[in-house]
Each structure stands twice: as C-alpha cells, then as structure tokens.
N, C-alpha and C. Protein backbone atom coordinates (compact mmCIF):
# COMPACT_ATOMS: atom_id res chain seq x y z
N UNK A 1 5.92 23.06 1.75
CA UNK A 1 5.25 21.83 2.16
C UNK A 1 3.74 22.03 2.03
N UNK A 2 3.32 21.30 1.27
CA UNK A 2 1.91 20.55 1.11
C UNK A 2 0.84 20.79 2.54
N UNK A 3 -0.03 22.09 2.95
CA UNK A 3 -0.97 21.65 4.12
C UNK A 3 -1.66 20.78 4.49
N UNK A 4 -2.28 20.49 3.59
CA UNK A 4 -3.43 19.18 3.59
C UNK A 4 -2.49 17.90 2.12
N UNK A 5 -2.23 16.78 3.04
CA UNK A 5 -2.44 16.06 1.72
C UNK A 5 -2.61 14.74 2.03
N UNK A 6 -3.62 14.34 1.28
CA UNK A 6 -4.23 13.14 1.23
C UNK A 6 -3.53 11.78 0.66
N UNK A 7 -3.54 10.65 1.03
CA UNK A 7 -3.09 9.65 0.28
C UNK A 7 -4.24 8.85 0.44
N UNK A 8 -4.60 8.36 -1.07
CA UNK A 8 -5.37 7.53 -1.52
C UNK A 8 -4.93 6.27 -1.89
N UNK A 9 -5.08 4.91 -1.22
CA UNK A 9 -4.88 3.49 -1.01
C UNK A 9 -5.40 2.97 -2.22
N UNK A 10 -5.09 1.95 -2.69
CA UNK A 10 -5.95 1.25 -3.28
C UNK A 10 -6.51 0.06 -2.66
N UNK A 11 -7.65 0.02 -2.97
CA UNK A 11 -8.50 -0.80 -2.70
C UNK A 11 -8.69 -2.42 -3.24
N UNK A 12 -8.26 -3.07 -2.96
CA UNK A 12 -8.26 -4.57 -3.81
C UNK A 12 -10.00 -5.79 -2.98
N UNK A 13 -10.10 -6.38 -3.73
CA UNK A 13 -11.35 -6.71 -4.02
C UNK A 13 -12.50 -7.57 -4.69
N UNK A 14 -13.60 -7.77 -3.96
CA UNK A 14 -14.49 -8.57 -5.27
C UNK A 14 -15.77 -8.37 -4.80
N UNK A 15 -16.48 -9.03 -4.84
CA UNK A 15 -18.02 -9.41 -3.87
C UNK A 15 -17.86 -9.70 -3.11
N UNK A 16 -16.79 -10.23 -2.30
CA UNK A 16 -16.45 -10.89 -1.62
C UNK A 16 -16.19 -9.85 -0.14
N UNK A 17 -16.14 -8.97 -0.87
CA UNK A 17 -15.63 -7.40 0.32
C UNK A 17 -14.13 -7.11 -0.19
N UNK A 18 -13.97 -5.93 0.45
CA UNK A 18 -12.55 -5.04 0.43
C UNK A 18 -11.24 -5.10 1.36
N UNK A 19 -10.46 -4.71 0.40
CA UNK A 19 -9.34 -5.31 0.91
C UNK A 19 -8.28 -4.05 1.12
N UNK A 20 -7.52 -3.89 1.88
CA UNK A 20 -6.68 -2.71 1.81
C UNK A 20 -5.38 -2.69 2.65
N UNK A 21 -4.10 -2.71 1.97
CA UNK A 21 -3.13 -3.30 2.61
C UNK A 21 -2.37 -1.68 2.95
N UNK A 22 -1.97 -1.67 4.18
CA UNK A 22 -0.73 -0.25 4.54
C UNK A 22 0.42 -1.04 4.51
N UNK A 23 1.51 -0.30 3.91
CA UNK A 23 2.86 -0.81 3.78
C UNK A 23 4.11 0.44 4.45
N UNK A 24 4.73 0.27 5.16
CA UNK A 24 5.82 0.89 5.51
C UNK A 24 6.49 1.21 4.71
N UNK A 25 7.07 2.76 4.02
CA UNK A 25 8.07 2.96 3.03
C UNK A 25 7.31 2.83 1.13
N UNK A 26 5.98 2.41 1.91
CA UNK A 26 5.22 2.28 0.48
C UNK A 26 4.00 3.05 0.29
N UNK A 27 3.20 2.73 0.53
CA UNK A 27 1.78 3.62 0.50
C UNK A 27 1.72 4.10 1.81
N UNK A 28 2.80 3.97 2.49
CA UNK A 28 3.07 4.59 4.38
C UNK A 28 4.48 5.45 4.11
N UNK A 29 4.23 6.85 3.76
CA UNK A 29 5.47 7.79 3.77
C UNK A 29 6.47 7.66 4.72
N UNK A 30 6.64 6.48 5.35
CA UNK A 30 7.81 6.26 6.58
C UNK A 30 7.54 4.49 7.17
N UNK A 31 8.23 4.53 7.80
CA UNK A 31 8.44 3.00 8.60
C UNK A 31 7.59 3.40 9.87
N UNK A 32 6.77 2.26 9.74
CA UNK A 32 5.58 2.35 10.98
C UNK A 32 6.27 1.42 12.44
N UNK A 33 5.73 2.80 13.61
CA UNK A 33 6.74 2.22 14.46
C UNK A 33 5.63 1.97 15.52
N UNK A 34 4.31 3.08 15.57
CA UNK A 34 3.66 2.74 16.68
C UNK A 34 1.77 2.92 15.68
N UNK A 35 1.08 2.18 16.52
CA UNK A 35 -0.03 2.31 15.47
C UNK A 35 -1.27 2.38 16.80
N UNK A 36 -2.17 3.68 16.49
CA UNK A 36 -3.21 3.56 17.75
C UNK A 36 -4.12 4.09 16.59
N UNK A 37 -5.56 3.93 17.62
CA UNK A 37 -7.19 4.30 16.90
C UNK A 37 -7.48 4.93 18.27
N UNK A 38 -9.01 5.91 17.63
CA UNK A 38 -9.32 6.46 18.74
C UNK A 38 -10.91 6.11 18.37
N UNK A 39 -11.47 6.02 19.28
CA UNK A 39 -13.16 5.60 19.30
C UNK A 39 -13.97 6.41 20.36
N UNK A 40 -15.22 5.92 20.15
CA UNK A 40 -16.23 6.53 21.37
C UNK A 40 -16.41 7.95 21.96
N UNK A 41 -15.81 8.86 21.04
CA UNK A 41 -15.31 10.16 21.46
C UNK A 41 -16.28 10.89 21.34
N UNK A 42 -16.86 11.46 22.28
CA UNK A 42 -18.33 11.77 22.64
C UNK A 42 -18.70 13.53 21.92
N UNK A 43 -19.90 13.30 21.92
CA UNK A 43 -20.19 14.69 20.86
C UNK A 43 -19.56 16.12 21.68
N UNK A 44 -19.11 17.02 20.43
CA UNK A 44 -18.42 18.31 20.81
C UNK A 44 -17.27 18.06 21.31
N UNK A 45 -16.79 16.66 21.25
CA UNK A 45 -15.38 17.05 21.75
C UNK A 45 -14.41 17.33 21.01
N UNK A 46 -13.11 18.03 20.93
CA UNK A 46 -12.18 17.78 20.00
C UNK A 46 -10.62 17.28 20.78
N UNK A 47 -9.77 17.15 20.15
CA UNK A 47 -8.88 16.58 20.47
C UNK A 47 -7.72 16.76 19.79
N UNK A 48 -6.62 16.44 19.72
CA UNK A 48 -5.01 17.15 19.15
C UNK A 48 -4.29 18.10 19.98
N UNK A 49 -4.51 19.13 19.27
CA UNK A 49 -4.16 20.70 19.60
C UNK A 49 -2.58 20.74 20.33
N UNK A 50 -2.00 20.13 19.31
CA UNK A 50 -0.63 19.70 19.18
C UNK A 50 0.11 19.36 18.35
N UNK A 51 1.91 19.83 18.15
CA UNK A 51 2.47 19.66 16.67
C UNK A 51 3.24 18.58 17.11
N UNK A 52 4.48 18.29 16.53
CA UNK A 52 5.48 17.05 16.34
C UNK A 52 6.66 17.79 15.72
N UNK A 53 7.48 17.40 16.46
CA UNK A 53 9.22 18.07 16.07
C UNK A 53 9.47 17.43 14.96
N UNK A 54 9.65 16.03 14.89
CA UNK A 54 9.90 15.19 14.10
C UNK A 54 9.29 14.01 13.99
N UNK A 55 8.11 13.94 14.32
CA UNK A 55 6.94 12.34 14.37
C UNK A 55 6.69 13.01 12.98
N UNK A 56 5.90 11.99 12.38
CA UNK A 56 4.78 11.78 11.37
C UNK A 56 4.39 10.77 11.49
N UNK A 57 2.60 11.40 10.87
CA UNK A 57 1.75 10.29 10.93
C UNK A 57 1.09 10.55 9.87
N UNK A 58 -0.26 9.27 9.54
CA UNK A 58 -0.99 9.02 8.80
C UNK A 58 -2.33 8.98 9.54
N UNK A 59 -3.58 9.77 9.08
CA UNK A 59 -4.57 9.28 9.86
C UNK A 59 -5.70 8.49 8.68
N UNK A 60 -6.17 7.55 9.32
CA UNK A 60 -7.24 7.37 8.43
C UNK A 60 -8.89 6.90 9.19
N UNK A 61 -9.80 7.57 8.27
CA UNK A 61 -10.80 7.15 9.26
C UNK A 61 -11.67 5.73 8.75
N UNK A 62 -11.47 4.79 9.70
CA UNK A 62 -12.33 3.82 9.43
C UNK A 62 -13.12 3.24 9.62
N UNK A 63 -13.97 3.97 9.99
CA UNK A 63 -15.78 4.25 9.83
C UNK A 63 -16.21 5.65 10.51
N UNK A 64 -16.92 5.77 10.00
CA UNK A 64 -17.77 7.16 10.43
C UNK A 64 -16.93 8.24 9.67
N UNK A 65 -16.81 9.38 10.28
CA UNK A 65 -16.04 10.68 10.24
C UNK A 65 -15.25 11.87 10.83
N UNK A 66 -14.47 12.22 10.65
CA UNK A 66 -14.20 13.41 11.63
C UNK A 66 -13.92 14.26 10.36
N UNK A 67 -13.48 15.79 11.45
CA UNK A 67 -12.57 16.72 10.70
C UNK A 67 -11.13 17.18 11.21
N UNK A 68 -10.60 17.78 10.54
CA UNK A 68 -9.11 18.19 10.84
C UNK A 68 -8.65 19.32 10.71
N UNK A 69 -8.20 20.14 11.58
CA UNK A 69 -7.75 21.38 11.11
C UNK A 69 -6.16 21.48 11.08
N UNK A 70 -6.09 21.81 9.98
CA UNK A 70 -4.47 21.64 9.66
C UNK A 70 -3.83 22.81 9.70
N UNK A 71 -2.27 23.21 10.54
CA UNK A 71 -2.08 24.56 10.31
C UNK A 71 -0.71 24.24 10.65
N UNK A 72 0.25 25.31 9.80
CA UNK A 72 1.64 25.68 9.55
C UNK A 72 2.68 26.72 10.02
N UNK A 73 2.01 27.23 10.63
CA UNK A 73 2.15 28.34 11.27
C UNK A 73 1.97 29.73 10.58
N UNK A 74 1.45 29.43 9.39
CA UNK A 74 1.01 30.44 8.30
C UNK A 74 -0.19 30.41 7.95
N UNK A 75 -0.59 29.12 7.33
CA UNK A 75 -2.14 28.81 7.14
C UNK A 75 -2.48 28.26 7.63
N UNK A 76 -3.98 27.96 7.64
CA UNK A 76 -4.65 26.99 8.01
C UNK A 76 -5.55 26.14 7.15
N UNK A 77 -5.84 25.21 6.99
CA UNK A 77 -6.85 24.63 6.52
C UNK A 77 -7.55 23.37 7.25
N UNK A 78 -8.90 23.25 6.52
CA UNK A 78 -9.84 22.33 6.87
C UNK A 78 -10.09 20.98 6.34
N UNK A 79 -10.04 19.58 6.65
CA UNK A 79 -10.32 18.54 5.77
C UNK A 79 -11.61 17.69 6.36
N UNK A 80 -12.20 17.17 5.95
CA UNK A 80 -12.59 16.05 6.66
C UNK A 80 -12.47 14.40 6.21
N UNK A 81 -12.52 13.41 6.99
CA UNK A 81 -11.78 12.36 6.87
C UNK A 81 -13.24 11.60 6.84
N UNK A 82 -13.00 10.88 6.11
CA UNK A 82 -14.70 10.12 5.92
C UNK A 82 -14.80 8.81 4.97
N UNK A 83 -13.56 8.10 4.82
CA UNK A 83 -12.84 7.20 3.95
C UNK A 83 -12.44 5.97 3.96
N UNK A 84 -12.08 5.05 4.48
CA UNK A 84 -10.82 4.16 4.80
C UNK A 84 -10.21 3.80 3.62
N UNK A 85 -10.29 4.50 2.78
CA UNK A 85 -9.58 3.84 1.55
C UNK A 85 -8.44 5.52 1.34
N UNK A 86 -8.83 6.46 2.46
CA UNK A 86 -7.73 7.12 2.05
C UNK A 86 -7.22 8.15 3.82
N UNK A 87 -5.88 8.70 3.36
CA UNK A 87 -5.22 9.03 4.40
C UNK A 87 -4.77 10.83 4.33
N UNK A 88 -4.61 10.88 5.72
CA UNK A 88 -3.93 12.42 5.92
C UNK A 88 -2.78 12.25 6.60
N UNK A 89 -1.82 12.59 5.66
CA UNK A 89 -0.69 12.75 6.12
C UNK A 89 -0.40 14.26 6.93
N UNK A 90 0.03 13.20 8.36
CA UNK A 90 0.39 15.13 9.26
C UNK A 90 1.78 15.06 9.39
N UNK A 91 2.62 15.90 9.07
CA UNK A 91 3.80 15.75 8.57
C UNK A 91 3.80 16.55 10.16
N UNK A 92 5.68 16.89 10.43
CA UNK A 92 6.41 17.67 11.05
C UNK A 92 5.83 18.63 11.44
N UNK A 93 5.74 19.48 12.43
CA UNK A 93 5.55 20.84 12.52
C UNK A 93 4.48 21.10 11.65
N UNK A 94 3.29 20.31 11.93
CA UNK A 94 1.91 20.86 11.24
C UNK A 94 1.10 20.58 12.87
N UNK A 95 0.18 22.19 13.68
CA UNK A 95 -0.52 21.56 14.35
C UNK A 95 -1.61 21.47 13.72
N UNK A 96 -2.13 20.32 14.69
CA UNK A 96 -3.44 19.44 14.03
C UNK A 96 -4.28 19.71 15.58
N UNK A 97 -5.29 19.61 14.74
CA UNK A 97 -7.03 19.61 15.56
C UNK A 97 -8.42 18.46 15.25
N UNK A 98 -8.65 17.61 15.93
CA UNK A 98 -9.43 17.22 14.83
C UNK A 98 -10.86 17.31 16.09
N UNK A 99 -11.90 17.41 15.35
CA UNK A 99 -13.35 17.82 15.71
C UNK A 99 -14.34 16.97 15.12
N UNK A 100 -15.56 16.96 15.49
CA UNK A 100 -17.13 16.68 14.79
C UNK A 100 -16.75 15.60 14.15
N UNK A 101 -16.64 14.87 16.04
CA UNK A 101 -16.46 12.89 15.07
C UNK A 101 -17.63 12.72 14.98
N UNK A 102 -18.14 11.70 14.20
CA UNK A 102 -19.39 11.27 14.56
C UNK A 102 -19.56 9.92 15.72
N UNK A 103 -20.87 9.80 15.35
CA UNK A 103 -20.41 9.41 16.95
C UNK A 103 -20.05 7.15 16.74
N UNK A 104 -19.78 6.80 15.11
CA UNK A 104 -19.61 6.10 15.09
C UNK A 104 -18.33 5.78 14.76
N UNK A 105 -16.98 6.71 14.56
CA UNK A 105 -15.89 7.24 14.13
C UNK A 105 -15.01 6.46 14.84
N UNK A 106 -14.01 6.33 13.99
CA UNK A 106 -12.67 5.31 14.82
C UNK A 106 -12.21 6.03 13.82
N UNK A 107 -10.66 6.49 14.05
CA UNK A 107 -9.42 7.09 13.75
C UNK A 107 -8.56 6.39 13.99
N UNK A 108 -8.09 5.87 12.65
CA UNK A 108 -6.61 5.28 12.80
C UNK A 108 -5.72 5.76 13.01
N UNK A 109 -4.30 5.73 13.59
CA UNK A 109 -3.35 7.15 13.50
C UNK A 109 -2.21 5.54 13.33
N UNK A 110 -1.09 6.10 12.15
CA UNK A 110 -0.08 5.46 12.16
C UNK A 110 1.16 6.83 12.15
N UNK A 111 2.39 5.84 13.09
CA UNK A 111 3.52 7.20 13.30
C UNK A 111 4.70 6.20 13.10
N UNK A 112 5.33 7.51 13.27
CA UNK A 112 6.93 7.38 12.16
C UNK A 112 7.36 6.54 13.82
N UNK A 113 6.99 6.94 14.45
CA UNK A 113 7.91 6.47 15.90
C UNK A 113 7.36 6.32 17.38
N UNK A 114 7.74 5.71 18.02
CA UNK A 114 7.02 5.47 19.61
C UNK A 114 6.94 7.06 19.86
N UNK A 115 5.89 6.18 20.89
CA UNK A 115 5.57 7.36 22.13
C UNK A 115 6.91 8.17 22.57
N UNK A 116 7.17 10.20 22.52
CA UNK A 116 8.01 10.15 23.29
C UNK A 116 7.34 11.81 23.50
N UNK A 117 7.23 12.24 24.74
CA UNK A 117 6.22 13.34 25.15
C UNK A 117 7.66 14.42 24.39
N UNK A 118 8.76 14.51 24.77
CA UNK A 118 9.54 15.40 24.44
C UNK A 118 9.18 15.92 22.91
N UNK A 119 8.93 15.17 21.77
CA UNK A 119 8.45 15.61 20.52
C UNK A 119 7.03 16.46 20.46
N UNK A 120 6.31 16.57 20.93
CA UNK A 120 5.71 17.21 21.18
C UNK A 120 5.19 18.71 21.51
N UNK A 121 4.99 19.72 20.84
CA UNK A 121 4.65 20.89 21.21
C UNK A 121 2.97 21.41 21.47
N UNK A 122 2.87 21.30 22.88
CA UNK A 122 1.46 21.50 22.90
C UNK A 122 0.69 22.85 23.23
N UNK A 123 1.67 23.57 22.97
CA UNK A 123 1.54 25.03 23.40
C UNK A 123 1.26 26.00 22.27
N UNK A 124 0.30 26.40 21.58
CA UNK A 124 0.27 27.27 20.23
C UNK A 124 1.13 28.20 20.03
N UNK A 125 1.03 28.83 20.91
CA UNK A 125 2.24 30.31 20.90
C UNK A 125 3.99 29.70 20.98
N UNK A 126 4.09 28.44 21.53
CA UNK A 126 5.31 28.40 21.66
C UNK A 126 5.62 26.98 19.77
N UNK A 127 4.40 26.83 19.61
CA UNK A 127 4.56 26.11 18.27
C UNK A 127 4.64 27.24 17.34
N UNK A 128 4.14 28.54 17.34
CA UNK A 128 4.25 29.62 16.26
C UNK A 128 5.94 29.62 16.45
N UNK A 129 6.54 30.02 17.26
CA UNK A 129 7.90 30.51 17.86
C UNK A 129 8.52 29.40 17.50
N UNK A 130 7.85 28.17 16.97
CA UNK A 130 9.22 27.19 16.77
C UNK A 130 9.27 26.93 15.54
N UNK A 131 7.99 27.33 15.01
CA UNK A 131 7.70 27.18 13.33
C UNK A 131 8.35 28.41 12.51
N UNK A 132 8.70 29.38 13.27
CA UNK A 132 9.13 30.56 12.64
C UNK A 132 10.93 30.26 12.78
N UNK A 133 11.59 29.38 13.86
CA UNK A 133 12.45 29.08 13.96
C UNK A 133 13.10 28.26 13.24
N UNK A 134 12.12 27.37 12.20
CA UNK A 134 12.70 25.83 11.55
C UNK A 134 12.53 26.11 10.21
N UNK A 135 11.86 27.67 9.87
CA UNK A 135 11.10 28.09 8.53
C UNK A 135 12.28 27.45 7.31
C-alpha cells in the first residue's frame, strides 16, 4: 500500500471562478458517510495521532495549509496539503499527524463511515502491535 497518495480533482471553470465537484465511488475512493472541517487551530498545535481499523478518509485543504505525517508502521512520510483542487487519501491502518496549519487553514476530512470511537487506535505502541498483526 501506497504511504502518501494524493488525488487530484479536476477543476471545472471560467472567469467566472472554480468549480469542483467530490463524488462518492468516483473521485471519492468510497461512499461518503460523514463529512467534517477543522478551522481556527491555533499556532503549534497538532492534532490526529491516531489510526482507523477500517474508516477511510480523504483530506483536503481548503484554504491555507497544513502538513501530514503519514506512517505504516514501517515508514513514515511527510506531505503537505496546500490545494483544494487535490486530496490525501488516509487509508486503513495508516497513523496520521497533521501539524503547521496556518493560521488561515480549514481541513476538509471526508470518511468512509460515521463516528464510531471503537475504530480507532489512539495508542502508538498498541497501533505498531496491530499493524504487525494485519501485515
């Protein structure tokens, strides 16, 4: 599996301004079940630092910027999100981090499924132990 991967939207358009449609099952790797943004998130903070049994999501940023640290329980890598015309897909059992919003930043997050705390692993050591379990 792919660490970092991006999906790039297309953009539809004129002078008129931009246009950009998300589709479930289409330019959305799954059926969108719950959809939140995050804003106002004050300098130095970060936020995530948590995987997903079986959620997926899409983040996209639509305005400003953040970054993301993406990790597998093997690697890690770094992205930053600075786009609205494109997305990070956080699949399964990837924990995510994201950092150094700016301070005009809204984060879209679209997921495969409602709220349910049980999907959730917010514990690093016990996300290594489950990632080595599902390898």
């Amino acid at each position: 599996m792919e660490l970092i991967k991006l999906i790039d939207f297309p953009v539809l358009g004129d002078e008129r301004g931009s246009l950009l449609a998300l589709e479930g099952n289409k330019n959305i790797p799954f059926d969108i079940k719950r959809v939140y943004y995050i804003y106002g998130t004050q300098n130095g903070v970060a936020r995530g630092f948590h995987a997903h049994k079986e959620l997926k999501q899409v983040a996209i940023c639509l305005n400003g910027s953040c970054r993301f640290v993406m990790d597998n329980g093997v690697e890690k890598s770094d992205v930053v999100l600075n786009s609205p015309s494109q997305g990070l897909l956080i699949d399964t059992m990837q924990w995510h981090e994201m950092y150094d919003f700016s301070s005009d930043c809204i984060l879209l997050v679209l997921a495969s499924d409602v709220y349910d705390e049980a999907d959730y692993i917010r514990n690093y050591d016990d996300f290594l132990t489950f990632a080595k379990r599902h390898d």
